[in-house]
Protein backbone atom coordinates (compact mmCIF):
# COMPACT_ATOMS: atom_id res chain seq x y z
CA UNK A 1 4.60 15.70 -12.04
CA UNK A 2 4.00 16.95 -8.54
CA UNK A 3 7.89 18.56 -7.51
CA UNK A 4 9.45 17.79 -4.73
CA UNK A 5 9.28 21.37 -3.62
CA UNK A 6 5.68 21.60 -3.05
CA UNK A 7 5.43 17.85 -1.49
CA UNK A 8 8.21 19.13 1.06
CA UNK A 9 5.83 22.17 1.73
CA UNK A 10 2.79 19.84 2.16
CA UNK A 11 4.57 17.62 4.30
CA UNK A 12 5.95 20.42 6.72
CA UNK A 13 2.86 20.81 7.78
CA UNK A 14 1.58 18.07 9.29
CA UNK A 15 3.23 18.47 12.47
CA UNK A 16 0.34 21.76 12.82
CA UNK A 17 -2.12 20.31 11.04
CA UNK A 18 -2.68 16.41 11.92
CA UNK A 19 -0.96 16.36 15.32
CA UNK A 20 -1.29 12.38 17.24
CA UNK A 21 -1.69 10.36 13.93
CA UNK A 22 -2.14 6.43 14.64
CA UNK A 23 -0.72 4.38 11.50
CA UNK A 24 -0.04 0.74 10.60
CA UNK A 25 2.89 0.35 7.85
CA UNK A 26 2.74 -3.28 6.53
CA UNK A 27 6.30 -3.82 5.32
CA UNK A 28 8.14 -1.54 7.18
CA UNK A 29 11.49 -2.87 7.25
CA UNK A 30 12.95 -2.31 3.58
CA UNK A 31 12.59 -0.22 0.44
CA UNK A 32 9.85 2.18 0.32
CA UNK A 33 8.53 1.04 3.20
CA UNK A 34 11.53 1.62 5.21
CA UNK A 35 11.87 5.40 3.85
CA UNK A 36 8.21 6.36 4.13
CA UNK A 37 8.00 5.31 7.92
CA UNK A 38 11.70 7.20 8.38
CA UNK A 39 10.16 10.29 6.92
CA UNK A 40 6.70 10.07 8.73
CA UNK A 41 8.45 9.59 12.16
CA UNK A 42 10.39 12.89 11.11
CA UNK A 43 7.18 14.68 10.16
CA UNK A 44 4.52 13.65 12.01
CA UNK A 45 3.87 14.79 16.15
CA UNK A 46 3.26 12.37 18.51
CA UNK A 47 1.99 10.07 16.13
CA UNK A 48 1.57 5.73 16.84
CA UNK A 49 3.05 4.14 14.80
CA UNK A 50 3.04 -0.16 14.41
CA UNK A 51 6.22 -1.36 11.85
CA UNK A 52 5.46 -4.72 10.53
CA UNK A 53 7.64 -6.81 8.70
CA UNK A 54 9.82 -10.15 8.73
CA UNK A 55 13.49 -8.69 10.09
CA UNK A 56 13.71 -8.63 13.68
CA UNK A 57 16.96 -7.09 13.69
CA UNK A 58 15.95 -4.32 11.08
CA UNK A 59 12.73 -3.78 12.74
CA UNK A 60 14.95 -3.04 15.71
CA UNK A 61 17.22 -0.47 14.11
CA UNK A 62 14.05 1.01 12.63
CA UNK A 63 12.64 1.77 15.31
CA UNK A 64 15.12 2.80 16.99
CA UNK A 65 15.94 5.45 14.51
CA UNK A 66 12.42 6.81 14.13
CA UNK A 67 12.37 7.59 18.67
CA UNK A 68 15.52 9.64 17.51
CA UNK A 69 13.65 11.60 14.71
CA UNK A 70 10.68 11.61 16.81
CA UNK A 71 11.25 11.41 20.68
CA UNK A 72 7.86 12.27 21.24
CA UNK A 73 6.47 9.88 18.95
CA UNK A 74 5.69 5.90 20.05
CA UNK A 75 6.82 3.52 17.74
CA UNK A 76 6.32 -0.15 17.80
CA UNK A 77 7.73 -3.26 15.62
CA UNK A 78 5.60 -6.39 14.98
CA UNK A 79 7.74 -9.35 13.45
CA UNK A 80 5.14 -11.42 11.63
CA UNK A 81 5.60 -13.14 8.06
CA UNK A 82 2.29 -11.82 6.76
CA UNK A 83 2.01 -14.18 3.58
CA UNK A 84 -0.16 -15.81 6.06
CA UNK A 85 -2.97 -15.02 6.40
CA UNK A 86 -4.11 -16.28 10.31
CA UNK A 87 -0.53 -14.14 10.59
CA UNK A 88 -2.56 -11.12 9.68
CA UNK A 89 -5.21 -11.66 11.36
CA UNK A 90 -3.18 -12.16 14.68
CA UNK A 91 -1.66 -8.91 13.78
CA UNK A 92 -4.79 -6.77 13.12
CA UNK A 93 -6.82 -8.62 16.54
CA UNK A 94 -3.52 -6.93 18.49
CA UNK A 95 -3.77 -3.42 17.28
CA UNK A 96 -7.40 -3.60 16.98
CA UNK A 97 -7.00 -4.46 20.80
CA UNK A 98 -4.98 -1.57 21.60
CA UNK A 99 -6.01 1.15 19.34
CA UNK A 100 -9.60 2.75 18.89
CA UNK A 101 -9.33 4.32 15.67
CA UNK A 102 -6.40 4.22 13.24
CA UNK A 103 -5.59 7.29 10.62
CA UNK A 104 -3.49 5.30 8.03
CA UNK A 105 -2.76 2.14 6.56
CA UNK A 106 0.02 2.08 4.66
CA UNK A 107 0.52 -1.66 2.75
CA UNK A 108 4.34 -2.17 0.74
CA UNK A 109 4.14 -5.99 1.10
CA UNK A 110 5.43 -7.69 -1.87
CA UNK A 111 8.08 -9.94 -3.09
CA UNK A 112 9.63 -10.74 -6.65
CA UNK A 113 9.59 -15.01 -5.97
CA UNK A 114 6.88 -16.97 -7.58
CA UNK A 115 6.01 -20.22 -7.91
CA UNK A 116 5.89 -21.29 -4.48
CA UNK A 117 3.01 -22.14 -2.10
CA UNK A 118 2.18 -21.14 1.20
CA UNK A 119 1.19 -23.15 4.37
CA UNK A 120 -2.49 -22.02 3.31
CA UNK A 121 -1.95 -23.31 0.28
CA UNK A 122 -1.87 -19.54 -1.43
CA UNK A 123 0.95 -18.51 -4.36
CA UNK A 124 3.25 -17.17 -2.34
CA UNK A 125 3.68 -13.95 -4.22
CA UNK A 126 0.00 -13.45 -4.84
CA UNK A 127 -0.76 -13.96 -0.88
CA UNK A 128 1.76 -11.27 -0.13
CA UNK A 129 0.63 -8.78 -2.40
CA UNK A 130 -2.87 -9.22 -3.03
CA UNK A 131 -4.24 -11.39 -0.03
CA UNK A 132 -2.69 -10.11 2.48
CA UNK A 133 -3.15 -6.25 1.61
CA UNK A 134 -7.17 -7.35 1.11
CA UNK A 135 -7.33 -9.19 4.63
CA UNK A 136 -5.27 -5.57 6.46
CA UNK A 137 -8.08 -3.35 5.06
CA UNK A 138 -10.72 -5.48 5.88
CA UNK A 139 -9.56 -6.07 9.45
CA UNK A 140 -8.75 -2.53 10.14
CA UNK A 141 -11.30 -0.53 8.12
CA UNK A 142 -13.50 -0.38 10.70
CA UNK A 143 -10.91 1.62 13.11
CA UNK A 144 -10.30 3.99 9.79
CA UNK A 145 -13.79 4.88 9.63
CA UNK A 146 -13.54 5.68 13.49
CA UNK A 147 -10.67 8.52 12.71
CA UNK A 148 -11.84 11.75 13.05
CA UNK A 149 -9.35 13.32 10.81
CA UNK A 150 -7.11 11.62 8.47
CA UNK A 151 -8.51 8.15 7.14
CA UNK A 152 -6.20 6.82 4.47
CA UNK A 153 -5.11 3.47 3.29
CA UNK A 154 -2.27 3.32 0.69
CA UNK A 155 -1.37 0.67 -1.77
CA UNK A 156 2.18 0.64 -3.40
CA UNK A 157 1.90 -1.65 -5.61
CA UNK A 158 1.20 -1.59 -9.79
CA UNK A 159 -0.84 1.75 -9.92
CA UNK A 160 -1.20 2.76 -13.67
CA UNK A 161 -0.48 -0.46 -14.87
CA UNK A 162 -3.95 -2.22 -14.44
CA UNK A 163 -4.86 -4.71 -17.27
CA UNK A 164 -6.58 -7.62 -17.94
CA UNK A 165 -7.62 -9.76 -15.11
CA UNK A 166 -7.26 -13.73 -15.85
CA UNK A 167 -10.35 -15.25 -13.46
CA UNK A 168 -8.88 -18.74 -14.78
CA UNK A 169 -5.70 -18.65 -13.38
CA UNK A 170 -6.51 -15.65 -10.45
CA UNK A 171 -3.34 -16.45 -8.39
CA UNK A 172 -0.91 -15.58 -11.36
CA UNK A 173 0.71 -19.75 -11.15
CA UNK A 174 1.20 -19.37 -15.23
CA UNK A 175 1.14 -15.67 -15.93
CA UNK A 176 4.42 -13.65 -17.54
CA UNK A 177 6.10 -11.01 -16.37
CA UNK A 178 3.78 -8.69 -18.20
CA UNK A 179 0.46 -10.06 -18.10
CA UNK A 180 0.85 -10.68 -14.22
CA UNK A 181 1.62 -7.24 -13.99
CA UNK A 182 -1.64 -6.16 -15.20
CA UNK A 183 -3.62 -8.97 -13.36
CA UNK A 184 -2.57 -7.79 -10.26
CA UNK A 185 -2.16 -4.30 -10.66
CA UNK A 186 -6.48 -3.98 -11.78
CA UNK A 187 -6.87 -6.77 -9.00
CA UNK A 188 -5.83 -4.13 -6.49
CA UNK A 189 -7.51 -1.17 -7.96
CA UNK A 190 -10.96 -2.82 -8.06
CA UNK A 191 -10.60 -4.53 -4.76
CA UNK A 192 -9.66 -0.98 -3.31
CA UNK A 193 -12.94 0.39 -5.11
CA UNK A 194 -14.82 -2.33 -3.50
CA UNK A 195 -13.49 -1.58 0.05
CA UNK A 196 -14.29 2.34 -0.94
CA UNK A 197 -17.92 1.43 -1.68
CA UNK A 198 -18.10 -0.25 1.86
CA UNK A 199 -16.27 2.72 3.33
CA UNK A 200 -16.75 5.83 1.59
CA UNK A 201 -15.83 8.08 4.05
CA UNK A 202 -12.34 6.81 3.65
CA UNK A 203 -9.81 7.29 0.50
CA UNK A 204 -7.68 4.92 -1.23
CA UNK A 205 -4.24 4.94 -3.04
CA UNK A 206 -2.87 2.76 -4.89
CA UNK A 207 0.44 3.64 -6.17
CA UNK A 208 3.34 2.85 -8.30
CA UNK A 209 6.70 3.70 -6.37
CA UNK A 210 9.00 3.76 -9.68
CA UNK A 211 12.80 2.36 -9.08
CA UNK A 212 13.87 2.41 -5.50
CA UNK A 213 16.16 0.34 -3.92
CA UNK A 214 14.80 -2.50 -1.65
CA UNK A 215 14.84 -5.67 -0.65
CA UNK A 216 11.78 -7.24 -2.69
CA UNK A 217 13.96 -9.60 -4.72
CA UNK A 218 15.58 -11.01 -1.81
CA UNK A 219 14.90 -15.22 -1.67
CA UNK A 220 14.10 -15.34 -5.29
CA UNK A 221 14.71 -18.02 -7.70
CA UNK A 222 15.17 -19.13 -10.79
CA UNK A 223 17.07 -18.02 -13.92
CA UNK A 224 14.97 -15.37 -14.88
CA UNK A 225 14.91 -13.83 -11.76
CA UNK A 226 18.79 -14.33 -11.51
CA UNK A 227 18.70 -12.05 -14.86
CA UNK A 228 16.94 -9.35 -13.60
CA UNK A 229 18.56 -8.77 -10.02
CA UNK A 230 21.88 -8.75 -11.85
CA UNK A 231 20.54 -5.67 -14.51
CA UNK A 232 19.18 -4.03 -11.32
CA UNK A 233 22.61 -4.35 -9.98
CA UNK A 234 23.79 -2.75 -12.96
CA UNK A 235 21.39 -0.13 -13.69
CA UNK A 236 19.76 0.41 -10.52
CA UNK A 237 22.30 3.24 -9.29
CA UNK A 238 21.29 4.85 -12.86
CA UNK A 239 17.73 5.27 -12.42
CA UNK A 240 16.74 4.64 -8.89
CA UNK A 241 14.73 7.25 -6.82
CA UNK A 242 16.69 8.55 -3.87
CA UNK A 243 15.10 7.20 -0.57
CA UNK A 244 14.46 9.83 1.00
CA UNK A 245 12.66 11.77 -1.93
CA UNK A 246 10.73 8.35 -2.39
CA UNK A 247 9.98 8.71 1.67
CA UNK A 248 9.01 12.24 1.07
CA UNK A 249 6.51 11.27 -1.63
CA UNK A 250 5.10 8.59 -0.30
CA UNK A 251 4.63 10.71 2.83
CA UNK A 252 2.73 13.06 0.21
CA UNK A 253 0.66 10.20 -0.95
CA UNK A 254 -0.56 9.54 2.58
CA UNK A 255 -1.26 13.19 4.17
CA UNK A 256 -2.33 15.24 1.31
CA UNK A 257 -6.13 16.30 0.44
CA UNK A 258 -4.93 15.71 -3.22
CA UNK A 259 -5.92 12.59 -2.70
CA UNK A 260 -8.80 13.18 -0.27
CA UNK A 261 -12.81 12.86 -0.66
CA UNK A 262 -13.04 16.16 -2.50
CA UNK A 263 -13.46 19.81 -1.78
CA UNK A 264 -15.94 19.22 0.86
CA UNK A 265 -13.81 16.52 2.92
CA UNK A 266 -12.05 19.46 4.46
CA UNK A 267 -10.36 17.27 7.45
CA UNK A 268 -8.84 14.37 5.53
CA UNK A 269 -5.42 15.76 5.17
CA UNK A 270 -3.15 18.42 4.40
CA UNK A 271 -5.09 21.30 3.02
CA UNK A 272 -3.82 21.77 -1.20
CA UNK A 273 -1.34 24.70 -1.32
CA UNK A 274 -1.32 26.58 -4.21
CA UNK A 275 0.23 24.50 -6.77
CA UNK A 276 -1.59 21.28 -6.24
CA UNK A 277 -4.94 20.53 -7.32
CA UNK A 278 -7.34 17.29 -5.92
CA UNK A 279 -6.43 14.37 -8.19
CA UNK A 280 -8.67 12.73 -10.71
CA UNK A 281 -10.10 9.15 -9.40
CA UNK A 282 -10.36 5.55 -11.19
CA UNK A 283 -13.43 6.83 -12.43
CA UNK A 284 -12.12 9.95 -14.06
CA UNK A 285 -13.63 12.01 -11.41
CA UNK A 286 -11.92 14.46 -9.89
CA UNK A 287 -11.66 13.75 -6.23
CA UNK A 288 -13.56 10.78 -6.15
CA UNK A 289 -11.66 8.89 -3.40
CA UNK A 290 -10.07 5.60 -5.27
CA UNK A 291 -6.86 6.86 -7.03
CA UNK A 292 -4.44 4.92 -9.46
CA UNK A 293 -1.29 7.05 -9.48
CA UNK A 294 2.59 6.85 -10.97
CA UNK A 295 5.53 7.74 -9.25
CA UNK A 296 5.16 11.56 -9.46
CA UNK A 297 1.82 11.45 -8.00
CA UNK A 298 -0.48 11.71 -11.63
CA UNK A 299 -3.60 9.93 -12.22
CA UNK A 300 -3.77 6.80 -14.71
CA UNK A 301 -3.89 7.46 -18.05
CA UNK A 302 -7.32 7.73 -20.29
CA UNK A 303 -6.29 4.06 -21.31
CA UNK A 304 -6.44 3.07 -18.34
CA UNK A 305 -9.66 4.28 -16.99
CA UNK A 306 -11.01 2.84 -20.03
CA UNK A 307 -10.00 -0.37 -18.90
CA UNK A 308 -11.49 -0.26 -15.53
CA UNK A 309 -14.93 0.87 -17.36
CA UNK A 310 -14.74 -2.40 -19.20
CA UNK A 311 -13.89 -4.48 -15.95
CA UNK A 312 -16.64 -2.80 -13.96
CA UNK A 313 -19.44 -3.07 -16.91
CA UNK A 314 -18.14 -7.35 -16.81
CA UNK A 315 -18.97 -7.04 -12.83
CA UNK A 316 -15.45 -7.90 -11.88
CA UNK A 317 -15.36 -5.76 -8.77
CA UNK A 318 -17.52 -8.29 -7.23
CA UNK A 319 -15.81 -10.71 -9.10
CA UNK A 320 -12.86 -9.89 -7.50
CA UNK A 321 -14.36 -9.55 -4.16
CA UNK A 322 -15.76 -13.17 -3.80
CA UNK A 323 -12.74 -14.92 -5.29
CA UNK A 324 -10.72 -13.27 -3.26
CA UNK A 325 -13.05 -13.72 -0.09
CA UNK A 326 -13.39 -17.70 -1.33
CA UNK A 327 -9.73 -17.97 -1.28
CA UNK A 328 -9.05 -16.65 1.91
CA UNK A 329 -11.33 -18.54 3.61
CA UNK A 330 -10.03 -21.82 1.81
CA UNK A 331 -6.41 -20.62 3.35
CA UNK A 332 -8.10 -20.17 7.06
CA UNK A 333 -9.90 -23.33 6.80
CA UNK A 334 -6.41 -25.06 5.70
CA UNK A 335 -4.65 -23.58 9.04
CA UNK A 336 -6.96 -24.75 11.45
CA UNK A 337 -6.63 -28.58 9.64
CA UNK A 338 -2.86 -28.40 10.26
């Protein structure tokens, strides 16, 4: 486990050592999104950052509070409901129109409600989480690669908890709880490596925030869902991560070289302090660029990694890739019919 200690030390200095960071957080307006933009508006100098999320109000207030943390920093809301993907699109043609190169994308879309089907004619849970995050890398990649510094997307999501991927049912309409999971946790990982191989100058996280409190349940239906919002109620208090250490970590995730290119990608974040070491990669490489980490910042498991072998030896990265690709453009073509 990476302590907190030495992610508070990493983090103080970024106002020194990445000074006028441009970043895009994709559900900014709850839960770890929330806290991580909160804690990068109080770390970061006179950084750009675009907030984009559903909640007018609390994109508002957000915003608001970050100027306060940050006076010399510009921050900027974007109301959008991204489980559509034209949505995203807009969104990415408007930054892409006002920004030249972008340092960090930072994606905490997601949503506990299944079973329901977009205007594009996407699973509503698998277009926020999967989609959508694929269709914000792609758009914006090319202003990454332009960053001189800093270029860093980041994925909370499933990290460590990859498994089998169903190419029968790819949306997740019959999956459980479990096997869902799994699906779309090695869905994101291998889309993420796929994105790396276009862009390897560029590293990518894809994490697992553990229990913080948030607003991903909210609009979901159904008994079993009923079931677990009223144990989170119960428990939550118990086990949850505090925001603000979950904003400091997540921080971490995005700034530090421990998740960098490797030794000799000196300018891609936070130099390691003594304490930290680069982290090992999907591949079981050590600084290899595509991480899978937990909570406390640690690399999947050898299980894990041995599962990804497998998926990549069945070609599902390009598997992945295509469906995903196919289904996307099925959901454009859908919008411009209606």
């Amino acid at each position: 486990m990476v302590s907190l200690n030495l992610i508070e030390s990493s983090n103080d200095r970024i106002k020194t050592t990445l000074p006028g960071l441009v970043a895009v957080f994709a559900g900014g307006t709850n839960g770890v999104g929330e806290t991580t933009v909160r804690q990068f508006a109080k770390y970061a100098s006179q950084p750009r950052v675009y907030i984009i999320g559903r909640n007018q109000d609390a994109g508002d207030r957000i915003t608001a509070e970050c100027k306060v943390l940050n006076p010399e920093g510009t921050f900027i809301f974007m109301k959008r409901e991204t489980s559509l993907i034209r949505n995203v699109d807009e969104i990415c043609h408007e930054i892409t129109g006002k920004e030249e190169v972008i340092n960090l994308l930072f994606l905490s879309v997601g949503t506990l409600q299944v079973g329901m089907k977009t205007e594009e004619g996407l699973h509503y849970s698998a277009a926020l989480s999967t989609y959508g995050r694929s269709r914000f890398i792609t758009n914006l990649l090319p202003l990454i690669c332009r960053a001189k510094g800093l270029r860093r997307v980041v994925s909370v999501f499933q990290g460590t908890y990859e498994g089998e991927i169903k190419m029968t049912d790819f949306q997740g309409w019959n999956l459980g709880l479990r096997e869902n999971q799994g699906h779309k946790a090695s869905i994101t990982t291998l889309d993420l490596e796929a994105h790396h191989t276009a862009a390897p100058e560029v590293s990518f996280v894809h994490n697992f925030p553990g229990a913080v409190e948030s607003g991903i349940g909210r609009g979901s239906i159904g008994g079993l869902m009923r079931v677990l919002k009223t144990i989170h109620t119960l428990i939550g208090p118990l086990v949850n991560i505090p925001l603000v250490e979950a904003g400091d970590r997540h921080v971490f995730f995005c700034t530090s070289a421990r998740f960098s290119m490797g030794p000799e990608d000196t300018t891609a974040g936070i130099p390691l302090i003594e304490g930290l070491n680069l982290a090992r990669g999907t591949d079981g490489q050590i600084g290899s660029g595509v991480y899978s980490i937990d909570a406390n910042g640690e690399s999947a498991n050898s299980k894990v990694e041995e599962l990804l072998v497998q998926l990549r030896r069945r070609g599902m990265v390009d598997q992945v890739r295509k469906q995903m690709e196919s289904d996307i453009n099925a959901a454009l073509t859908s919008s411009k019919d209606n």
